[in-house]
PDB file of N, CA and C in Angstrom:
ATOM      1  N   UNK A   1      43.564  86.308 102.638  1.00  0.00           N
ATOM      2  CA  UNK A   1      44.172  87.593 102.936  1.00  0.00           C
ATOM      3  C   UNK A   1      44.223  87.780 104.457  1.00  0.00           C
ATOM      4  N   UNK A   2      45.165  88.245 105.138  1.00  0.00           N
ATOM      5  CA  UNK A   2      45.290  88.666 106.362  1.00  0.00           C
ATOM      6  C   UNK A   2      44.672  89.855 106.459  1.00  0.00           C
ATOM      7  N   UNK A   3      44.464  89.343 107.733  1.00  0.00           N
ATOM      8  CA  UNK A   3      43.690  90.589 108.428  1.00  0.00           C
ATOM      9  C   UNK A   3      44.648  91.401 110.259  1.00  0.00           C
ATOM     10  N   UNK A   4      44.469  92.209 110.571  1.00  0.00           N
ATOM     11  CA  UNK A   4      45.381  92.823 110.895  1.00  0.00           C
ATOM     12  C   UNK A   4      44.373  93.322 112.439  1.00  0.00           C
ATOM     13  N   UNK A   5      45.195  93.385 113.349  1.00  0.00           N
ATOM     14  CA  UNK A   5      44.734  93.882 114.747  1.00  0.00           C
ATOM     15  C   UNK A   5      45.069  95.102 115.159  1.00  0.00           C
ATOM     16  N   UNK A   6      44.311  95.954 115.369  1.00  0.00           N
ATOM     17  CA  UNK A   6      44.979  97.286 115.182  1.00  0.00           C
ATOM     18  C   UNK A   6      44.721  97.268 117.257  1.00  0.00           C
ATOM     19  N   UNK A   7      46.038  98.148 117.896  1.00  0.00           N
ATOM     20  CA  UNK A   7      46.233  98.008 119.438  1.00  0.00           C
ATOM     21  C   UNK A   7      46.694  99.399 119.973  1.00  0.00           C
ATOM     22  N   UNK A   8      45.717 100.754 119.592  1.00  0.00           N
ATOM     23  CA  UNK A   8      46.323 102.106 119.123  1.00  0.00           C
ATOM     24  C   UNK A   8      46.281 102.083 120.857  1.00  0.00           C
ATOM     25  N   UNK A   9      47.644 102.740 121.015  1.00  0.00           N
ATOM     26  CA  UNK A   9      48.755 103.283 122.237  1.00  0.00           C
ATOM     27  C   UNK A   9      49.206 102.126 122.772  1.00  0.00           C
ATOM     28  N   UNK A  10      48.881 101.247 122.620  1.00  0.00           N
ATOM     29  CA  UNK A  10      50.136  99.957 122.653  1.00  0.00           C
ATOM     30  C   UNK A  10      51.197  99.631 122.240  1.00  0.00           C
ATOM     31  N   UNK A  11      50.587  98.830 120.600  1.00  0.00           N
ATOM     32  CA  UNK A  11      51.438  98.568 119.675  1.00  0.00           C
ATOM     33  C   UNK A  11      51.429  99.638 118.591  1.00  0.00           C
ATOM     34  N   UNK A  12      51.907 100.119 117.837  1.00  0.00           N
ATOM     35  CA  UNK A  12      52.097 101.235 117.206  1.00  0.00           C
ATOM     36  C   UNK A  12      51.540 100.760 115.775  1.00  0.00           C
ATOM     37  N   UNK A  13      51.706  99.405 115.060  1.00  0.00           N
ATOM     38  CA  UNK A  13      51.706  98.710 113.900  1.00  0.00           C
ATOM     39  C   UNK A  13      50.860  97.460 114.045  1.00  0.00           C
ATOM     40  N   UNK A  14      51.063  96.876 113.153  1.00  0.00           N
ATOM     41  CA  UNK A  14      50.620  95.050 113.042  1.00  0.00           C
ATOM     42  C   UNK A  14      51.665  94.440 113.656  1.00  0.00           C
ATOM     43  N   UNK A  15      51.369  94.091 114.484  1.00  0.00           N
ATOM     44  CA  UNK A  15      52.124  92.650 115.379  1.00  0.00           C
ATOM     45  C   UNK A  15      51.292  91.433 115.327  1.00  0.00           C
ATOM     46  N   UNK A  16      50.212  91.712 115.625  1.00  0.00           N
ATOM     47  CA  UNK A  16      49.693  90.390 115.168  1.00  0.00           C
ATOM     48  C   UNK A  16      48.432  90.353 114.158  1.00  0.00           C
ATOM     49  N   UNK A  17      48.301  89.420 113.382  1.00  0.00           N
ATOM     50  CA  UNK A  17      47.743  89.011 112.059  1.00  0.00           C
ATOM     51  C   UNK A  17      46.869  87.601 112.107  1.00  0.00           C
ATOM     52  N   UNK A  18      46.032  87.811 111.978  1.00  0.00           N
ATOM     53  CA  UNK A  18      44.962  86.369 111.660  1.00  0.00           C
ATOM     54  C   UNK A  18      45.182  86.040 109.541  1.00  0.00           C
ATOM     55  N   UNK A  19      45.667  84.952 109.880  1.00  0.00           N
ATOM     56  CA  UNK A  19      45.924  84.411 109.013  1.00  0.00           C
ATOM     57  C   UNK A  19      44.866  83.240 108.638  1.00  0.00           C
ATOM     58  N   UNK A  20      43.715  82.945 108.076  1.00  0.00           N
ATOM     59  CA  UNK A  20      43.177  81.870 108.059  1.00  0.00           C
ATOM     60  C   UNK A  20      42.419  81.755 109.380  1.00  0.00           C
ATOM     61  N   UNK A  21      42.559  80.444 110.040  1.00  0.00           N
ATOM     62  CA  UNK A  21      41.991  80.411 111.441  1.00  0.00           C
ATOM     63  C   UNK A  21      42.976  80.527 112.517  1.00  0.00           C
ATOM     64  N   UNK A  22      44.451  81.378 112.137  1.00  0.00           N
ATOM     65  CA  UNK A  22      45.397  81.357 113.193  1.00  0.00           C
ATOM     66  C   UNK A  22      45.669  82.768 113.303  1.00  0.00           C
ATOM     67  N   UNK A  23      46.571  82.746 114.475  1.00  0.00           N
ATOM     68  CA  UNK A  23      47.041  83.931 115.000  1.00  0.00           C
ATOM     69  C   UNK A  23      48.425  83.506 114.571  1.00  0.00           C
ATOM     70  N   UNK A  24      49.067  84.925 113.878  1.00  0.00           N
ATOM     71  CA  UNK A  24      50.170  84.975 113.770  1.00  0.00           C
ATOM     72  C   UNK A  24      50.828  86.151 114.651  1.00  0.00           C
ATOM     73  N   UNK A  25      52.149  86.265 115.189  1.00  0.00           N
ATOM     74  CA  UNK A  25      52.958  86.749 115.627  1.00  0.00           C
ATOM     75  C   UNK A  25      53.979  87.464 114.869  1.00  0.00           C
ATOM     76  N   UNK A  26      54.321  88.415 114.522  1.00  0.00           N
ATOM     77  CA  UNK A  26      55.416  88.800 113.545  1.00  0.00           C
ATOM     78  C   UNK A  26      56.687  89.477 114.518  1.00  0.00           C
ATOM     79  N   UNK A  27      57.532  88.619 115.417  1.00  0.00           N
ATOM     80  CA  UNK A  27      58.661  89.485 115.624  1.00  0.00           C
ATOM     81  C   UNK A  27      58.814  90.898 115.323  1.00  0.00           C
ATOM     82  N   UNK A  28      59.458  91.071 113.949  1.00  0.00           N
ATOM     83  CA  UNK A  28      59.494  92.242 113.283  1.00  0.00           C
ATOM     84  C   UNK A  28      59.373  93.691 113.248  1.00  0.00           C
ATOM     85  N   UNK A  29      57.877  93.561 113.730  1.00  0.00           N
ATOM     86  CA  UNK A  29      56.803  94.545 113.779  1.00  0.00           C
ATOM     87  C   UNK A  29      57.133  95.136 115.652  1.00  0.00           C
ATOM     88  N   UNK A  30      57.773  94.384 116.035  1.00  0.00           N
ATOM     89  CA  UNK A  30      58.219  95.452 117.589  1.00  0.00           C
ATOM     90  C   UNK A  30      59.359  95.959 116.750  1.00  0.00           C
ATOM     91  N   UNK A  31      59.972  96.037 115.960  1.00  0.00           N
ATOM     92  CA  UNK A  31      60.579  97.289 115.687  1.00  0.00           C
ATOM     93  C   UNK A  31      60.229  98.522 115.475  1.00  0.00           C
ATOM     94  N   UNK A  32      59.296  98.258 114.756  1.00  0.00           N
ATOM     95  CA  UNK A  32      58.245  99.621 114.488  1.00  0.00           C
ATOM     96  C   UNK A  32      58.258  99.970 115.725  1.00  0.00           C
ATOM     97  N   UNK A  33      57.540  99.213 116.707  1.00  0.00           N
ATOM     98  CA  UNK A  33      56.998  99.817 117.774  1.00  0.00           C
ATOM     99  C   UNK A  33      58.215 100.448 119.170  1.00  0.00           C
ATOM    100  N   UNK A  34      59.049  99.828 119.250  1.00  0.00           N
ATOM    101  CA  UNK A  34      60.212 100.623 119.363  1.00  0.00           C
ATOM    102  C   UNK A  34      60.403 101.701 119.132  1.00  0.00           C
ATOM    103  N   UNK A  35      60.505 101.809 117.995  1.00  0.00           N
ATOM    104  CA  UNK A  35      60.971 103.090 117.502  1.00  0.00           C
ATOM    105  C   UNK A  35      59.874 103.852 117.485  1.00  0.00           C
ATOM    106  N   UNK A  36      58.645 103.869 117.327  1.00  0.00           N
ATOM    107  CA  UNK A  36      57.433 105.065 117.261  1.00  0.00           C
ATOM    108  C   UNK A  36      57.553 105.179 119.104  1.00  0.00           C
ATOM    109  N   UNK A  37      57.785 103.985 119.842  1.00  0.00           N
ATOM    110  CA  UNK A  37      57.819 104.576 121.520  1.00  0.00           C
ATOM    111  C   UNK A  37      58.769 105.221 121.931  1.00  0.00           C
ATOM    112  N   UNK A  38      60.072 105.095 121.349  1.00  0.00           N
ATOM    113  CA  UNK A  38      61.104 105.924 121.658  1.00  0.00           C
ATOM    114  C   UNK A  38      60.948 107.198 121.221  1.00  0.00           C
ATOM    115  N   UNK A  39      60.387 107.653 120.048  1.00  0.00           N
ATOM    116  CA  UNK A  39      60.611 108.779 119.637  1.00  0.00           C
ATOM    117  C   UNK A  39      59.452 109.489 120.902  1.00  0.00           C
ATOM    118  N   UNK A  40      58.330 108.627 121.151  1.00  0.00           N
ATOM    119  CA  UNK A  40      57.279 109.024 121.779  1.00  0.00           C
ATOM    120  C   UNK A  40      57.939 109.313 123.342  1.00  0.00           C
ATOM    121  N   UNK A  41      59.004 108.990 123.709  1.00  0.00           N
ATOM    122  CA  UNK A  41      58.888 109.585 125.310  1.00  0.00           C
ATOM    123  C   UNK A  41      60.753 110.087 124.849  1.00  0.00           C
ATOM    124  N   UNK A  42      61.151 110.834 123.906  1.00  0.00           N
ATOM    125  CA  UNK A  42      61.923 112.006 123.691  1.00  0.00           C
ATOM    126  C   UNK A  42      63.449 111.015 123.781  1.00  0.00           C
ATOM    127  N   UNK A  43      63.418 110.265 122.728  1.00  0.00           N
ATOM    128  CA  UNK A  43      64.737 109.711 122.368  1.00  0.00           C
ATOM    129  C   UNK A  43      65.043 110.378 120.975  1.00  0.00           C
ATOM    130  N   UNK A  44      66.211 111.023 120.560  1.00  0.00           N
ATOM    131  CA  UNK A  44      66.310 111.532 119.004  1.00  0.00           C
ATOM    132  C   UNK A  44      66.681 110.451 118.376  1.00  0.00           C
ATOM    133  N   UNK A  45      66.112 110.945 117.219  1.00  0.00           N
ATOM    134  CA  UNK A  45      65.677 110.268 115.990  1.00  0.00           C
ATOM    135  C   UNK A  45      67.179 109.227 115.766  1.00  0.00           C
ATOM    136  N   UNK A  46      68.042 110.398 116.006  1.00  0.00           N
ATOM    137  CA  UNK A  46      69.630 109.808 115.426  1.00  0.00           C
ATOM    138  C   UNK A  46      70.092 109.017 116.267  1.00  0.00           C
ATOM    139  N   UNK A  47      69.658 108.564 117.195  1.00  0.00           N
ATOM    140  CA  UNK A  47      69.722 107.711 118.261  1.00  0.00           C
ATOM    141  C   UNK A  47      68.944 106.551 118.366  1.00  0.00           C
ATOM    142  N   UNK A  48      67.814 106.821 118.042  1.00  0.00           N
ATOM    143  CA  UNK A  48      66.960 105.295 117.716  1.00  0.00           C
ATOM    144  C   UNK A  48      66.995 104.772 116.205  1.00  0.00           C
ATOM    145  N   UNK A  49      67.553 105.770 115.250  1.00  0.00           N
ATOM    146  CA  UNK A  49      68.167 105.011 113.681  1.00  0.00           C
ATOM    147  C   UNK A  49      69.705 104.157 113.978  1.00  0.00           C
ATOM    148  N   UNK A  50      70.089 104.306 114.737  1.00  0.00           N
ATOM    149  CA  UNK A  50      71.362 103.785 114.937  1.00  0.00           C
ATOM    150  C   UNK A  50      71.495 102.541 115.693  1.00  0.00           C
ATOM    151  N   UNK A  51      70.489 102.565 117.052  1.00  0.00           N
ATOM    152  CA  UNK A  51      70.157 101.543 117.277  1.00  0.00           C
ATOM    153  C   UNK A  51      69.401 100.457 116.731  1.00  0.00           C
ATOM    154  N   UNK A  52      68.493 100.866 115.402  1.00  0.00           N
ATOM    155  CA  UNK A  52      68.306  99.364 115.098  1.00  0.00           C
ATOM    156  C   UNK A  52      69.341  99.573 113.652  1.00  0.00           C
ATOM    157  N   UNK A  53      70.264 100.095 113.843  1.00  0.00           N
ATOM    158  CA  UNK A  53      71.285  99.674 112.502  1.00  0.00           C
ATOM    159  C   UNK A  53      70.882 100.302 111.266  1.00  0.00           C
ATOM    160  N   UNK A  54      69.869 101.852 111.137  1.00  0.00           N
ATOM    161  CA  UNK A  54      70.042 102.173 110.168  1.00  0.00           C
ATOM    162  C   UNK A  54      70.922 102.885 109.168  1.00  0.00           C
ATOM    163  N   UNK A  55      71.189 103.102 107.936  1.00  0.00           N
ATOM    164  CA  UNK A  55      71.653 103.945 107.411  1.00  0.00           C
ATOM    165  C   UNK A  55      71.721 105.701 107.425  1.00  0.00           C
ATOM    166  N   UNK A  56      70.645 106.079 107.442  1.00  0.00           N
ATOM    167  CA  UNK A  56      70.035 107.381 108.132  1.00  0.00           C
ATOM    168  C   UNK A  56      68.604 107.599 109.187  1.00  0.00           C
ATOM    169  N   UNK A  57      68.482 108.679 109.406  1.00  0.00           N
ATOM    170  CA  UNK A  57      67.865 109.083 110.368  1.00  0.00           C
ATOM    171  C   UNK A  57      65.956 108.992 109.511  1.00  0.00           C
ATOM    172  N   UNK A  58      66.313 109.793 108.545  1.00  0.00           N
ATOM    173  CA  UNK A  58      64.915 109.655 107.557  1.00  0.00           C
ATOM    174  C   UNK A  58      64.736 108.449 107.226  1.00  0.00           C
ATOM    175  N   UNK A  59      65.343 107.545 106.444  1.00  0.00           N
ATOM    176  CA  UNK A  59      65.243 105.840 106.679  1.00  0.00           C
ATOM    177  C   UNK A  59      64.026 105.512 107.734  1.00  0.00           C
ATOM    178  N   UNK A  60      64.689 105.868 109.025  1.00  0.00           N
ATOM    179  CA  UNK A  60      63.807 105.177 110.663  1.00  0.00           C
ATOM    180  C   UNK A  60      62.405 106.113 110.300  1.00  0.00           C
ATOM    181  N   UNK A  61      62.386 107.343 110.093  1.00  0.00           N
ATOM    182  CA  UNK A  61      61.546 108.244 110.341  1.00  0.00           C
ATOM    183  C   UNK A  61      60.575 107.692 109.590  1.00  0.00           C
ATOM    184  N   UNK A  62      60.518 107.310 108.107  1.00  0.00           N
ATOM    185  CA  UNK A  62      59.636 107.188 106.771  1.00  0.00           C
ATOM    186  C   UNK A  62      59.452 105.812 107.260  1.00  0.00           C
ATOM    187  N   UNK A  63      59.778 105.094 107.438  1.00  0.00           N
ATOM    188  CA  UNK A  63      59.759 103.459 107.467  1.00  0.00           C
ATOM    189  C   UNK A  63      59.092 102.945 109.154  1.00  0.00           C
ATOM    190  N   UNK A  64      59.827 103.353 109.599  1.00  0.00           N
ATOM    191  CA  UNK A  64      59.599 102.681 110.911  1.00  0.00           C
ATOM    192  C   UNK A  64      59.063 103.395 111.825  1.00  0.00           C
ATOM    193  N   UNK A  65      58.150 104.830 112.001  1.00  0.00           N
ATOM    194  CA  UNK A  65      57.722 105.283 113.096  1.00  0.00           C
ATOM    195  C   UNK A  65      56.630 105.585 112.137  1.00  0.00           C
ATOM    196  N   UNK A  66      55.755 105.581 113.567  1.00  0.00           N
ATOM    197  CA  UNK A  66      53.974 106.169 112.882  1.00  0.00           C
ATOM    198  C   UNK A  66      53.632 106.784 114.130  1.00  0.00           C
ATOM    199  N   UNK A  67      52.595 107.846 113.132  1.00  0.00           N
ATOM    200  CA  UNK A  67      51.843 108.968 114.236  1.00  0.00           C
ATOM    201  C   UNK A  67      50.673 107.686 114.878  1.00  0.00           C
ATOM    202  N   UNK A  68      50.736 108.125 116.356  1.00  0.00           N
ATOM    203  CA  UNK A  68      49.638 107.841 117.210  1.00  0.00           C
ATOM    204  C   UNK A  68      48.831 108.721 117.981  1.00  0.00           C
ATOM    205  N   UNK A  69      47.682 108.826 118.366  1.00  0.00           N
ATOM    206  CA  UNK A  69      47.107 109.181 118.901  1.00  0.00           C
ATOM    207  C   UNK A  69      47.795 110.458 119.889  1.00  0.00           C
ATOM    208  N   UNK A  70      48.248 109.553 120.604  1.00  0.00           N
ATOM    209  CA  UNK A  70      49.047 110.875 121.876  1.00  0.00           C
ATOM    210  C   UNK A  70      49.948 111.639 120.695  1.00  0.00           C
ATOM    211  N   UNK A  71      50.313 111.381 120.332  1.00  0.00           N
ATOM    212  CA  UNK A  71      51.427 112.378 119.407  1.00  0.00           C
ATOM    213  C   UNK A  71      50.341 113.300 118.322  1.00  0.00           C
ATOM    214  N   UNK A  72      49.650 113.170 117.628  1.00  0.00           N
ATOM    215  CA  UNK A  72      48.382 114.203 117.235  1.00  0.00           C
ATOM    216  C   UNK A  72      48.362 114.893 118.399  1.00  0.00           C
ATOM    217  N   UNK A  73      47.488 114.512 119.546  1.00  0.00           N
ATOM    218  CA  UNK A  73      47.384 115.036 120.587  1.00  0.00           C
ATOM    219  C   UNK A  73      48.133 116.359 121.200  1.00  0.00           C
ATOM    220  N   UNK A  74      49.602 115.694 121.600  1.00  0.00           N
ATOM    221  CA  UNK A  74      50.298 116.453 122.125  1.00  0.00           C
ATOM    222  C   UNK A  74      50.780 117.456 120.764  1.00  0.00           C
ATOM    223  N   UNK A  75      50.889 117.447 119.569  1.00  0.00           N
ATOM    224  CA  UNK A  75      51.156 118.484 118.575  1.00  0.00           C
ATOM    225  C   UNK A  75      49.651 119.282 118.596  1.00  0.00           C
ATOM    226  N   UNK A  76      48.886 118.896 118.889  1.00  0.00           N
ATOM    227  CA  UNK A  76      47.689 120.058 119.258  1.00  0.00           C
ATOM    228  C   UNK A  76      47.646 120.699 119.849  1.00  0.00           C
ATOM    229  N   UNK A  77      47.604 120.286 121.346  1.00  0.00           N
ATOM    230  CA  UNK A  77      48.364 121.047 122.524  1.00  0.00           C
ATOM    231  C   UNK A  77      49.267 122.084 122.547  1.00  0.00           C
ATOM    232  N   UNK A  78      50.327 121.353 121.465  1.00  0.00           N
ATOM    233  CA  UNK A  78      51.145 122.644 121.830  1.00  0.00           C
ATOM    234  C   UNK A  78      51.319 123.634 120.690  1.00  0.00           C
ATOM    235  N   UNK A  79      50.529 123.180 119.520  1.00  0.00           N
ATOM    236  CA  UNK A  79      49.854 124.657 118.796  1.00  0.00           C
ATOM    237  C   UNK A  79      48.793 125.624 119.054  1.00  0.00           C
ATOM    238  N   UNK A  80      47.983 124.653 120.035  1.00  0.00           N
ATOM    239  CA  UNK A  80      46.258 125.664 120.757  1.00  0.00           C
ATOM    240  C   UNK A  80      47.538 126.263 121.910  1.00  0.00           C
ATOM    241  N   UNK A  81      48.428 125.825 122.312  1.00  0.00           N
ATOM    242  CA  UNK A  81      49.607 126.940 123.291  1.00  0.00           C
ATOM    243  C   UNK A  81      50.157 128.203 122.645  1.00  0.00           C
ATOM    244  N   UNK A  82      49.997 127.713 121.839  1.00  0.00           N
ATOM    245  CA  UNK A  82      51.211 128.704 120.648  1.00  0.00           C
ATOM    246  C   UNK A  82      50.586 129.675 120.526  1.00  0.00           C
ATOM    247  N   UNK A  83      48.900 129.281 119.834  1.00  0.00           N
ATOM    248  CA  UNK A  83      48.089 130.260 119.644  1.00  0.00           C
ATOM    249  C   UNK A  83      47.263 131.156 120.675  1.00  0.00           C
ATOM    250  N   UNK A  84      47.163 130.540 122.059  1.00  0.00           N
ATOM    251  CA  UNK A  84      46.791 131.438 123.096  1.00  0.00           C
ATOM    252  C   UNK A  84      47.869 132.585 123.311  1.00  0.00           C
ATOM    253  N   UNK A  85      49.137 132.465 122.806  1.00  0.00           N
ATOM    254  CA  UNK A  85      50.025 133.193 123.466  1.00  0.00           C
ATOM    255  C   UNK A  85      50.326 134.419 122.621  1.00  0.00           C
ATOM    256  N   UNK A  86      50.041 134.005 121.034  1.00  0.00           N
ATOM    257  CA  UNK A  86      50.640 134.915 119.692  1.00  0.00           C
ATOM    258  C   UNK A  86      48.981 135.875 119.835  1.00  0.00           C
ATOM    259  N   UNK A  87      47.912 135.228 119.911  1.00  0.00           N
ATOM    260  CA  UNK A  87      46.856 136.295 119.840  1.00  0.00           C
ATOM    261  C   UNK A  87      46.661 136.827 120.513  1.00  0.00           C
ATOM    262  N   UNK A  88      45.999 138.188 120.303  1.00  0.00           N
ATOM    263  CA  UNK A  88      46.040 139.227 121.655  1.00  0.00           C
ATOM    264  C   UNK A  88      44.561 139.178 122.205  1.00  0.00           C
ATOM    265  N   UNK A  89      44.495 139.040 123.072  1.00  0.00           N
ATOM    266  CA  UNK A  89      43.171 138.624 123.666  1.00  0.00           C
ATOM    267  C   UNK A  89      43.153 138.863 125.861  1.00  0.00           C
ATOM    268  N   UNK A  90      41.818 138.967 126.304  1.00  0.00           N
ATOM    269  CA  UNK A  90      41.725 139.285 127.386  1.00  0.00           C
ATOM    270  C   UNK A  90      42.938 138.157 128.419  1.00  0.00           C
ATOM    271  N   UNK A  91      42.895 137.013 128.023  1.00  0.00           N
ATOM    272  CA  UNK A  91      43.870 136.248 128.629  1.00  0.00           C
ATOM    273  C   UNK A  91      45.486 136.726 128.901  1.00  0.00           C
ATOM    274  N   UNK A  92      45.740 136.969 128.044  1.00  0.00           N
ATOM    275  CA  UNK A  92      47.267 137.302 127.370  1.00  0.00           C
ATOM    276  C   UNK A  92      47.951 137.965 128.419  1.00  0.00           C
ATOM    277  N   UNK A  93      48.767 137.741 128.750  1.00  0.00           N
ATOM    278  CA  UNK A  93      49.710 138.444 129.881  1.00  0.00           C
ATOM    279  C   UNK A  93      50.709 139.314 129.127  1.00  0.00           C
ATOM    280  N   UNK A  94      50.693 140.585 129.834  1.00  0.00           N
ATOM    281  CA  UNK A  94      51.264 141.367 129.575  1.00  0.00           C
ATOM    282  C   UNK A  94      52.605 141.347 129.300  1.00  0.00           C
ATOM    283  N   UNK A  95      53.279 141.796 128.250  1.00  0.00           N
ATOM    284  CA  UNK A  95      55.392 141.208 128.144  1.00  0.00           C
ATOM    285  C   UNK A  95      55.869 142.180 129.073  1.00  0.00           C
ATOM    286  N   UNK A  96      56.813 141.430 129.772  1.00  0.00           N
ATOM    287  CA  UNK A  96      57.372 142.191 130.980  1.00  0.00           C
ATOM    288  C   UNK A  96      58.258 143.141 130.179  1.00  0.00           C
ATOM    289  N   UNK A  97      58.870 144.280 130.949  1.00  0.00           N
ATOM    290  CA  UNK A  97      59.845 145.163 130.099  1.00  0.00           C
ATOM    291  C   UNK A  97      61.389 144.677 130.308  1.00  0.00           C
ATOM    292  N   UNK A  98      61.774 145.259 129.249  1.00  0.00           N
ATOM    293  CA  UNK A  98      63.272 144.338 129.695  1.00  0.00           C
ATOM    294  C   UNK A  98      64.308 144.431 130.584  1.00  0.00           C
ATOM    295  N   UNK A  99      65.177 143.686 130.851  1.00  0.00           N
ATOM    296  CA  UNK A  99      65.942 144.449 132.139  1.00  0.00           C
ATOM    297  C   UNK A  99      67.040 144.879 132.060  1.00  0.00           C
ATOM    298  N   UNK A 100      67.437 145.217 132.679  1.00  0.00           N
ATOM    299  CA  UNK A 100      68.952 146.004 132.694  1.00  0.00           C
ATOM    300  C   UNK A 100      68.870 146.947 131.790  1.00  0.00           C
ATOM    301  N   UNK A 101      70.202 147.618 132.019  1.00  0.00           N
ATOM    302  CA  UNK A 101      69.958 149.064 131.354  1.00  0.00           C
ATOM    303  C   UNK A 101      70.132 149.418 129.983  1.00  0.00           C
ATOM    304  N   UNK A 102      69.168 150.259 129.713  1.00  0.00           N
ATOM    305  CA  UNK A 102      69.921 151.006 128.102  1.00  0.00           C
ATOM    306  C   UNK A 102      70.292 151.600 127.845  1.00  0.00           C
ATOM    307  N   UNK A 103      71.814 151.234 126.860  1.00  0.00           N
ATOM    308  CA  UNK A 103      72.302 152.216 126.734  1.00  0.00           C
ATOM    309  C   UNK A 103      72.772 152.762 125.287  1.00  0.00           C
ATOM    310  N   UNK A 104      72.426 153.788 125.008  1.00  0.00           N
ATOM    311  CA  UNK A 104      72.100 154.675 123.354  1.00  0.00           C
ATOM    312  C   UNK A 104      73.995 154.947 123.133  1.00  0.00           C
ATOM    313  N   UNK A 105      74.004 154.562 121.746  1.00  0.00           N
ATOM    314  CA  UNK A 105      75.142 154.534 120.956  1.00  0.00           C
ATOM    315  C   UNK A 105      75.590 155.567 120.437  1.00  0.00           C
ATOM    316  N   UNK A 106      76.614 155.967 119.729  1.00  0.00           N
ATOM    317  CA  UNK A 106      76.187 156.891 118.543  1.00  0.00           C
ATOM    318  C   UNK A 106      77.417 156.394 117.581  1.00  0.00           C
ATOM    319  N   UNK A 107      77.049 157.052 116.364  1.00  0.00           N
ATOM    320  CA  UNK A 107      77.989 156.471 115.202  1.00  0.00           C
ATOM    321  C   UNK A 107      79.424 157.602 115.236  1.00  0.00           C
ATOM    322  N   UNK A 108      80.443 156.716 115.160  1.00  0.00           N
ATOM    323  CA  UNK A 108      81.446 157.872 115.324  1.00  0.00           C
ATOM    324  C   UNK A 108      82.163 157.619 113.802  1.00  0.00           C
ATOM    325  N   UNK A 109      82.532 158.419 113.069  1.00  0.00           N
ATOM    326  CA  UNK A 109      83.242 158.952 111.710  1.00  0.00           C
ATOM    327  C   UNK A 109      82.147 158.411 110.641  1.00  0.00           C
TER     328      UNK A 109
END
């Protein structure tokens, strides 16, 4: 049975595999990693499914990209953001008022 090298923020997948007493290489497997790095520094999805020739966008998404580390990460980040900003607390900056003028309607007939 192979056994598998895991290379988290490198390689995204298995690229390489001990097979017996060898090292194997799998081409292949930089596709994965392609595509989990592209999505990782803000290429859309529909743009890196097309480049390696897929059919759809979910295709690349389900198949060929995996969560890494920085990407947990940065989706933490920017929900502990979300949540400093939605709760009301001593931090919280005040909402500015709005600008320009108002002006009151009325209903005619």
């Amino acid at each position: 049975m192979a056994q598998t090298i895991a290379l988290e923020g490198i390689i995204s997948c298995s690229v390489f595999h001990f097979h017996g007493d060898a090292l194997i290489f799998r081409f292949h497997e930089l596709r994965h990693t392609f595509a989990t790095t592209a999505l990782l520094n803000g290429v859309d999805v529909k743009t890196v499914s097309s480049m390696l020739g897929h059919y759809s966008a979910g295709f690349t998404l389900d198949t060929y990209t995996h969560v890494t580390v920085q990407m947990q990460q940065a989706a933490a980040d920017k929900m502990g953001g979300f949540l400093e900003n939605a709760l009301p607390g001593e931090s919280a900056p005040e909402p500015e008022p709005p600008k320009g003028k108002i002006i009151s309607f009325q209903r005619v007939g």
